[in-house]
PDB file of N, CA and C in Angstrom:
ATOM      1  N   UNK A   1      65.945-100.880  52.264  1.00  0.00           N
ATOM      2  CA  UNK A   1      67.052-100.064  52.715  1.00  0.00           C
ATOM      3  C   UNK A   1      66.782 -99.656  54.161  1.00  0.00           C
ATOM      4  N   UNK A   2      67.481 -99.783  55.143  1.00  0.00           N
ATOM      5  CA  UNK A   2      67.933 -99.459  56.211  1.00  0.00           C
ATOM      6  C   UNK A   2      68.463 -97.948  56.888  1.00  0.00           C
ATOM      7  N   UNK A   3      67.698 -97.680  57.752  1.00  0.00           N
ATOM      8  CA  UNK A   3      68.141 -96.337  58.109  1.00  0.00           C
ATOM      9  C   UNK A   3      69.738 -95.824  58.019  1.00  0.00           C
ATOM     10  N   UNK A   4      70.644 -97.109  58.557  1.00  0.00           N
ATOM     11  CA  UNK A   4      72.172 -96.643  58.170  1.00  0.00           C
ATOM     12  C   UNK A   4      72.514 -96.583  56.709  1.00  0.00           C
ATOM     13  N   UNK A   5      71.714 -97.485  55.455  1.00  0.00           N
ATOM     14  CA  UNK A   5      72.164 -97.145  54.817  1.00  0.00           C
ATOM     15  C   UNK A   5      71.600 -95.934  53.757  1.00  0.00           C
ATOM     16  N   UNK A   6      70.984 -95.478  54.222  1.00  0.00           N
ATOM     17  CA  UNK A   6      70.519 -93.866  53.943  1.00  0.00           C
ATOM     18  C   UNK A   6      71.309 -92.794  53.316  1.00  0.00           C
ATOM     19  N   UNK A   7      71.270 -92.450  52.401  1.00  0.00           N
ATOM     20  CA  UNK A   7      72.242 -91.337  52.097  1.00  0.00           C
ATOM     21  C   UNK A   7      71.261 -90.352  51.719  1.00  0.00           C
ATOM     22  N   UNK A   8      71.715 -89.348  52.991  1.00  0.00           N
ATOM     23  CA  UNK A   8      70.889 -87.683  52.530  1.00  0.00           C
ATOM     24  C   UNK A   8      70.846 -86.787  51.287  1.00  0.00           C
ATOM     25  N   UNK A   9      70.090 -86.511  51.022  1.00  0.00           N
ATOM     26  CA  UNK A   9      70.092 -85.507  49.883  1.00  0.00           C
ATOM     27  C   UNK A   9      71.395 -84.897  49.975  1.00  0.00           C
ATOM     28  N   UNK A  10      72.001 -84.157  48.624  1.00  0.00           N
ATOM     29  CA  UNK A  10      73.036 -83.188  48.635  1.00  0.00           C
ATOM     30  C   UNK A  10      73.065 -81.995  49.486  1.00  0.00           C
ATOM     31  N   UNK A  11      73.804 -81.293  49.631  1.00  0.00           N
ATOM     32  CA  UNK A  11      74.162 -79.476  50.728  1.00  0.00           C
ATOM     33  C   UNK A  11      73.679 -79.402  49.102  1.00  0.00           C
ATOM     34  N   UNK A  12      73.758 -77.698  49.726  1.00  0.00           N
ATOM     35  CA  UNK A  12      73.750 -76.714  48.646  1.00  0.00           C
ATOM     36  C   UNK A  12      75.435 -76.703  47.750  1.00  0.00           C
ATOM     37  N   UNK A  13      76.210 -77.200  48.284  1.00  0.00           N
ATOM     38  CA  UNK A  13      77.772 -76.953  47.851  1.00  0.00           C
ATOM     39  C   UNK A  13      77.587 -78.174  46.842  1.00  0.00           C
ATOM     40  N   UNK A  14      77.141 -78.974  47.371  1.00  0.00           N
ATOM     41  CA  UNK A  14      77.591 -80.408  46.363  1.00  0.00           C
ATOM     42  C   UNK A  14      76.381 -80.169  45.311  1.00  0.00           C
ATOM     43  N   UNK A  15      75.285 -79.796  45.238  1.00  0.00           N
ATOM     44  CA  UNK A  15      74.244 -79.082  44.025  1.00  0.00           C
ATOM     45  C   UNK A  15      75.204 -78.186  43.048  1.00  0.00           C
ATOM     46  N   UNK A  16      75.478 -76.888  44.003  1.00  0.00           N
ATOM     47  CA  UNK A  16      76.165 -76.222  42.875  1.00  0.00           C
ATOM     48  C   UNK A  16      77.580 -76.616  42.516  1.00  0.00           C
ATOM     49  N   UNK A  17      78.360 -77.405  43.141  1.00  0.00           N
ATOM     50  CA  UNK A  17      79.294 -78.346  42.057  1.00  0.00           C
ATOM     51  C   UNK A  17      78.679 -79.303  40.811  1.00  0.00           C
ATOM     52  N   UNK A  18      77.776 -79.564  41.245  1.00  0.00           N
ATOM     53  CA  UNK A  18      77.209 -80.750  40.210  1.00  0.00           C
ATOM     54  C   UNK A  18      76.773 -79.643  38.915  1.00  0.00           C
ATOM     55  N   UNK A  19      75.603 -78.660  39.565  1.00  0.00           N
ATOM     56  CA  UNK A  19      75.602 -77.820  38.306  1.00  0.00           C
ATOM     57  C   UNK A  19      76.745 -76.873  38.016  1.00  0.00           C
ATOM     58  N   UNK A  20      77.528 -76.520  37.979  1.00  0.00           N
ATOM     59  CA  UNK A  20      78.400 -76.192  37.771  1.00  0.00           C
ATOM     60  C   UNK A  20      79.680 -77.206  36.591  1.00  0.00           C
ATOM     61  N   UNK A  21      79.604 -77.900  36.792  1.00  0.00           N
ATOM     62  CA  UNK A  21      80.625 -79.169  36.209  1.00  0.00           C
ATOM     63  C   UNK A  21      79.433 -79.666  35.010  1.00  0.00           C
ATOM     64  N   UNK A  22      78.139 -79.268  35.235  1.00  0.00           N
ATOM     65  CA  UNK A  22      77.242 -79.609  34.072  1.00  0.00           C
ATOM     66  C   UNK A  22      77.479 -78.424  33.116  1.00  0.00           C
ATOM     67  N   UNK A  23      78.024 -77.133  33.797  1.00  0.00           N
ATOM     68  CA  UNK A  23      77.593 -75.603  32.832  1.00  0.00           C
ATOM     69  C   UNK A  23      78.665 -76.101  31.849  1.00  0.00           C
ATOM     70  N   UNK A  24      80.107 -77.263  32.722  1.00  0.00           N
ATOM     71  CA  UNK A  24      81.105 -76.576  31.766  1.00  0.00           C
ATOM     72  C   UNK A  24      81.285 -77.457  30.754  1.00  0.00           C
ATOM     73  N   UNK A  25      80.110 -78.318  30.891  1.00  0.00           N
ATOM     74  CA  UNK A  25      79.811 -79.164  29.300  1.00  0.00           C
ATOM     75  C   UNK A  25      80.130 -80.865  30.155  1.00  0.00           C
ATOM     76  N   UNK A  26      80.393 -81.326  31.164  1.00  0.00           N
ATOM     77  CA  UNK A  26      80.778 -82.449  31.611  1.00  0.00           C
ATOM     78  C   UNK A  26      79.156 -83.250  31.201  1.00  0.00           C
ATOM     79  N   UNK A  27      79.268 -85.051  31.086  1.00  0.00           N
ATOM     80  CA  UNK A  27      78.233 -85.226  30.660  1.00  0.00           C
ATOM     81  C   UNK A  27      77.413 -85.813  32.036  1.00  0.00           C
ATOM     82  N   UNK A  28      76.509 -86.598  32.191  1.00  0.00           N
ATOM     83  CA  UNK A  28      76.271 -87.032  33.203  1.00  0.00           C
ATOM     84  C   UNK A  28      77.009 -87.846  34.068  1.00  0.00           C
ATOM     85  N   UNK A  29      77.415 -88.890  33.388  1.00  0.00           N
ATOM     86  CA  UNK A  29      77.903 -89.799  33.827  1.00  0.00           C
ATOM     87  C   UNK A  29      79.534 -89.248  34.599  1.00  0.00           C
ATOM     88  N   UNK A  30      80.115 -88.654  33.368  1.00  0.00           N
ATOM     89  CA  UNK A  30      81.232 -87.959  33.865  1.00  0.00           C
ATOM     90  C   UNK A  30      80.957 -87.448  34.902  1.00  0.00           C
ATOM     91  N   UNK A  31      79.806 -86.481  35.609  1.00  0.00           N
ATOM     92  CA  UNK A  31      79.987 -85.812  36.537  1.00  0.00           C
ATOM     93  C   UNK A  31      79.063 -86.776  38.153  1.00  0.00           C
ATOM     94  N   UNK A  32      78.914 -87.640  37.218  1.00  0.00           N
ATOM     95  CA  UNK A  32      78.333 -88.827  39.096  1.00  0.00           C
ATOM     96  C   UNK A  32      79.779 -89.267  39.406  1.00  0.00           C
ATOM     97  N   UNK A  33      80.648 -89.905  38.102  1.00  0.00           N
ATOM     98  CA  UNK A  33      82.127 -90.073  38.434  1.00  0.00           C
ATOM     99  C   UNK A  33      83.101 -89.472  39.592  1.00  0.00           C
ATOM    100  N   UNK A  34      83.139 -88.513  38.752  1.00  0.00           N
ATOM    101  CA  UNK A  34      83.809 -87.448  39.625  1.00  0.00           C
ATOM    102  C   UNK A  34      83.198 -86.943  41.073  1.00  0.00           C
ATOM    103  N   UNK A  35      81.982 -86.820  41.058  1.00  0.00           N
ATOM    104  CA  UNK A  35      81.291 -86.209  42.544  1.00  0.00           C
ATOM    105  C   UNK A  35      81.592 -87.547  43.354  1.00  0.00           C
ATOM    106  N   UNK A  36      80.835 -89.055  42.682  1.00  0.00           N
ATOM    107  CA  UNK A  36      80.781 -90.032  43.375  1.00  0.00           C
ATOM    108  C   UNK A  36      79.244 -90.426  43.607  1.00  0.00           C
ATOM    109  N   UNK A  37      78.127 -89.646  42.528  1.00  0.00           N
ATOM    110  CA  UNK A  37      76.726 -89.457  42.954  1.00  0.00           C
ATOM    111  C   UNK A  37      76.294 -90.632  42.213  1.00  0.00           C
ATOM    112  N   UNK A  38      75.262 -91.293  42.081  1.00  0.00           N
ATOM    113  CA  UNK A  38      74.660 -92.020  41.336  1.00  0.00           C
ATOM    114  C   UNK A  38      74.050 -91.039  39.864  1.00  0.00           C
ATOM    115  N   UNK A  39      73.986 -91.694  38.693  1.00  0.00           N
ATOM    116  CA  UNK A  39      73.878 -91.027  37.858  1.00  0.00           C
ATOM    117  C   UNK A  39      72.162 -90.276  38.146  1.00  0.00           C
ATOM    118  N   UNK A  40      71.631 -90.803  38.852  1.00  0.00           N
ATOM    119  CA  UNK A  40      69.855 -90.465  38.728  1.00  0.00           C
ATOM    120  C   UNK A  40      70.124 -89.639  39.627  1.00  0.00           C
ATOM    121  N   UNK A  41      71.024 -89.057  40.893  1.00  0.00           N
ATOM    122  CA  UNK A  41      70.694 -88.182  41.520  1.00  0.00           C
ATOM    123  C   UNK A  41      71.639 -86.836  41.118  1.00  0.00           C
ATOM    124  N   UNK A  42      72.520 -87.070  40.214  1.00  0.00           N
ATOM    125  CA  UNK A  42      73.288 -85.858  39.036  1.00  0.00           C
ATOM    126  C   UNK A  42      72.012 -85.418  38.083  1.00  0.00           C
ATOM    127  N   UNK A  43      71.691 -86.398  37.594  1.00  0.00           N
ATOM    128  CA  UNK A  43      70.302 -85.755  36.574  1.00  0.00           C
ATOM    129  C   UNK A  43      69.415 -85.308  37.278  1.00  0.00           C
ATOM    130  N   UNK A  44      68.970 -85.412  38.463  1.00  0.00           N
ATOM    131  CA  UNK A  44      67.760 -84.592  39.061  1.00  0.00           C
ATOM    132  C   UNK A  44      68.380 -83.157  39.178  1.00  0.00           C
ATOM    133  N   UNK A  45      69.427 -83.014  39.835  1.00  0.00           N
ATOM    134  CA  UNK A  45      69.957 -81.579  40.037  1.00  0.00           C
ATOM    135  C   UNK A  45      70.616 -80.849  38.917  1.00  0.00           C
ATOM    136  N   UNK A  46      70.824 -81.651  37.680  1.00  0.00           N
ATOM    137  CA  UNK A  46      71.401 -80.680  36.553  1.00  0.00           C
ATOM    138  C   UNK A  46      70.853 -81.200  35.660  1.00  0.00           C
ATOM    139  N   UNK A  47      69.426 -81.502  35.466  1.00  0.00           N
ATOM    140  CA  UNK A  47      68.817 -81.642  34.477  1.00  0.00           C
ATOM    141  C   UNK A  47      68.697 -79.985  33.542  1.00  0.00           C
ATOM    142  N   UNK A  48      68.364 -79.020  34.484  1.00  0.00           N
ATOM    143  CA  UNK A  48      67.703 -77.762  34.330  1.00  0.00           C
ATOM    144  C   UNK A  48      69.213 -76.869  33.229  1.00  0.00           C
ATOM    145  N   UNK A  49      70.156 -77.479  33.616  1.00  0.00           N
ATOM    146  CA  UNK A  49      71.512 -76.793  33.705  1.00  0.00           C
ATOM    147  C   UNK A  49      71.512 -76.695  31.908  1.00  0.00           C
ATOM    148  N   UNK A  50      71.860 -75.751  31.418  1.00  0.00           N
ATOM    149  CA  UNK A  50      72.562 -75.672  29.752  1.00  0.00           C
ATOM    150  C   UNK A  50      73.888 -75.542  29.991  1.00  0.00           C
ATOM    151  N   UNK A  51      74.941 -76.888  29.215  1.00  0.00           N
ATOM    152  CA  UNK A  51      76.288 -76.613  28.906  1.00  0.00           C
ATOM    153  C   UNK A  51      76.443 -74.898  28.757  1.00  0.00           C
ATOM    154  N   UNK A  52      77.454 -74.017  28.784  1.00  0.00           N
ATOM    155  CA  UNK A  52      77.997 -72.604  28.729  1.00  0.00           C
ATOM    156  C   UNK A  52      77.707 -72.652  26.835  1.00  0.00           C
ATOM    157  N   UNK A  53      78.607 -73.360  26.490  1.00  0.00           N
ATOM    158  CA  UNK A  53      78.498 -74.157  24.724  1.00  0.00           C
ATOM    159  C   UNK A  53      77.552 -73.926  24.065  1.00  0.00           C
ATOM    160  N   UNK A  54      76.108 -74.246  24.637  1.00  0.00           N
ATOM    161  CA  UNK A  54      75.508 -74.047  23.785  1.00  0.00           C
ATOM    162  C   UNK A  54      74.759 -72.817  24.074  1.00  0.00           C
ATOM    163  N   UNK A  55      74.235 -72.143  23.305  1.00  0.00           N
ATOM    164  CA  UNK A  55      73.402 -70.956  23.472  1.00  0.00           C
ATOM    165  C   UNK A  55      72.084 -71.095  22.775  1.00  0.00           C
ATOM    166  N   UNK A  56      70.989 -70.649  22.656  1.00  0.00           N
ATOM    167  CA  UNK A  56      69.549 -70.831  22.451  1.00  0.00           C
ATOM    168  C   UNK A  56      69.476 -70.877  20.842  1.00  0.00           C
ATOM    169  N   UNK A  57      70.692 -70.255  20.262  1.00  0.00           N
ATOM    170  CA  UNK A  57      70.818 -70.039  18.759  1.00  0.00           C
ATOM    171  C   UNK A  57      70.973 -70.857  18.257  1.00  0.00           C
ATOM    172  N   UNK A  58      72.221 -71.762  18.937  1.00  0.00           N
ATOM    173  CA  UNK A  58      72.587 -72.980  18.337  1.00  0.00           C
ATOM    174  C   UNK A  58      72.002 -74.031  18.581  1.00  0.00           C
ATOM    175  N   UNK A  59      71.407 -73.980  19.461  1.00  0.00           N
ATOM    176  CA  UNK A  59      70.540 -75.428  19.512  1.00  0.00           C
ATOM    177  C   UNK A  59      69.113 -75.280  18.226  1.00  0.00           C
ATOM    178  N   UNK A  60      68.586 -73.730  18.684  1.00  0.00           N
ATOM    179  CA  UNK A  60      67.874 -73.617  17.013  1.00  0.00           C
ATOM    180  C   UNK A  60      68.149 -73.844  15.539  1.00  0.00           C
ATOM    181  N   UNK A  61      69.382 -73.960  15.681  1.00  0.00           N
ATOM    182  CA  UNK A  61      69.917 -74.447  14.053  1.00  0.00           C
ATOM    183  C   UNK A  61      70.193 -75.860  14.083  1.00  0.00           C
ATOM    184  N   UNK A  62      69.868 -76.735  15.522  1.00  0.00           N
ATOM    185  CA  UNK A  62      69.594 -78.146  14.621  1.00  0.00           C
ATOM    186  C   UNK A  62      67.964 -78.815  14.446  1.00  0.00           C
ATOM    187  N   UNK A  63      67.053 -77.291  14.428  1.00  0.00           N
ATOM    188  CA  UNK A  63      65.983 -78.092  14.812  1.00  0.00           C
ATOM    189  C   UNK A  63      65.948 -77.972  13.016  1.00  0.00           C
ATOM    190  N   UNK A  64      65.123 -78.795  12.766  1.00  0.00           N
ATOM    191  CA  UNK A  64      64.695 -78.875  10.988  1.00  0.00           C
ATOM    192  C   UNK A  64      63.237 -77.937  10.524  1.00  0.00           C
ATOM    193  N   UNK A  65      63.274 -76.976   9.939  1.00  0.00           N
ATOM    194  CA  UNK A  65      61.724 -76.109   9.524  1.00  0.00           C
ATOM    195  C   UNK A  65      60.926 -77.247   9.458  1.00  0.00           C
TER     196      UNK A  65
END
């Protein structure tokens, strides 16, 4: 890859769109779509992110005793 074809890391605006569009349950792919990001650089920045949906409770009721 070539210095022109370089694409800089995200601003802070295009991060918190990405997490943001992750809070509101969008999946990965959906949200490289829509931004236009490659899916590996949506998952680096909203890996951390929990859908709004789920809450710590409910993800505990699918773990099995």
């Amino acid at each position: 890859m070539n210095a022109e074809e370089y694409r800089p890391e995200l601003t802070p605006e295009e991060i918190e769109e990405i997490q943001s569009l992750r809070e509101q349950g969008l999946s990965y792919r959906n949200i490289a779509k829509k931004t236009g990001r490659s899916l590996s650089i949506v998952y680096k920045y909203a890996h951390d992110v929990k859908p709004s949906f789920l809450e710590e409770k409910d993800v505990l009721d699918f773990v099995e005793p």
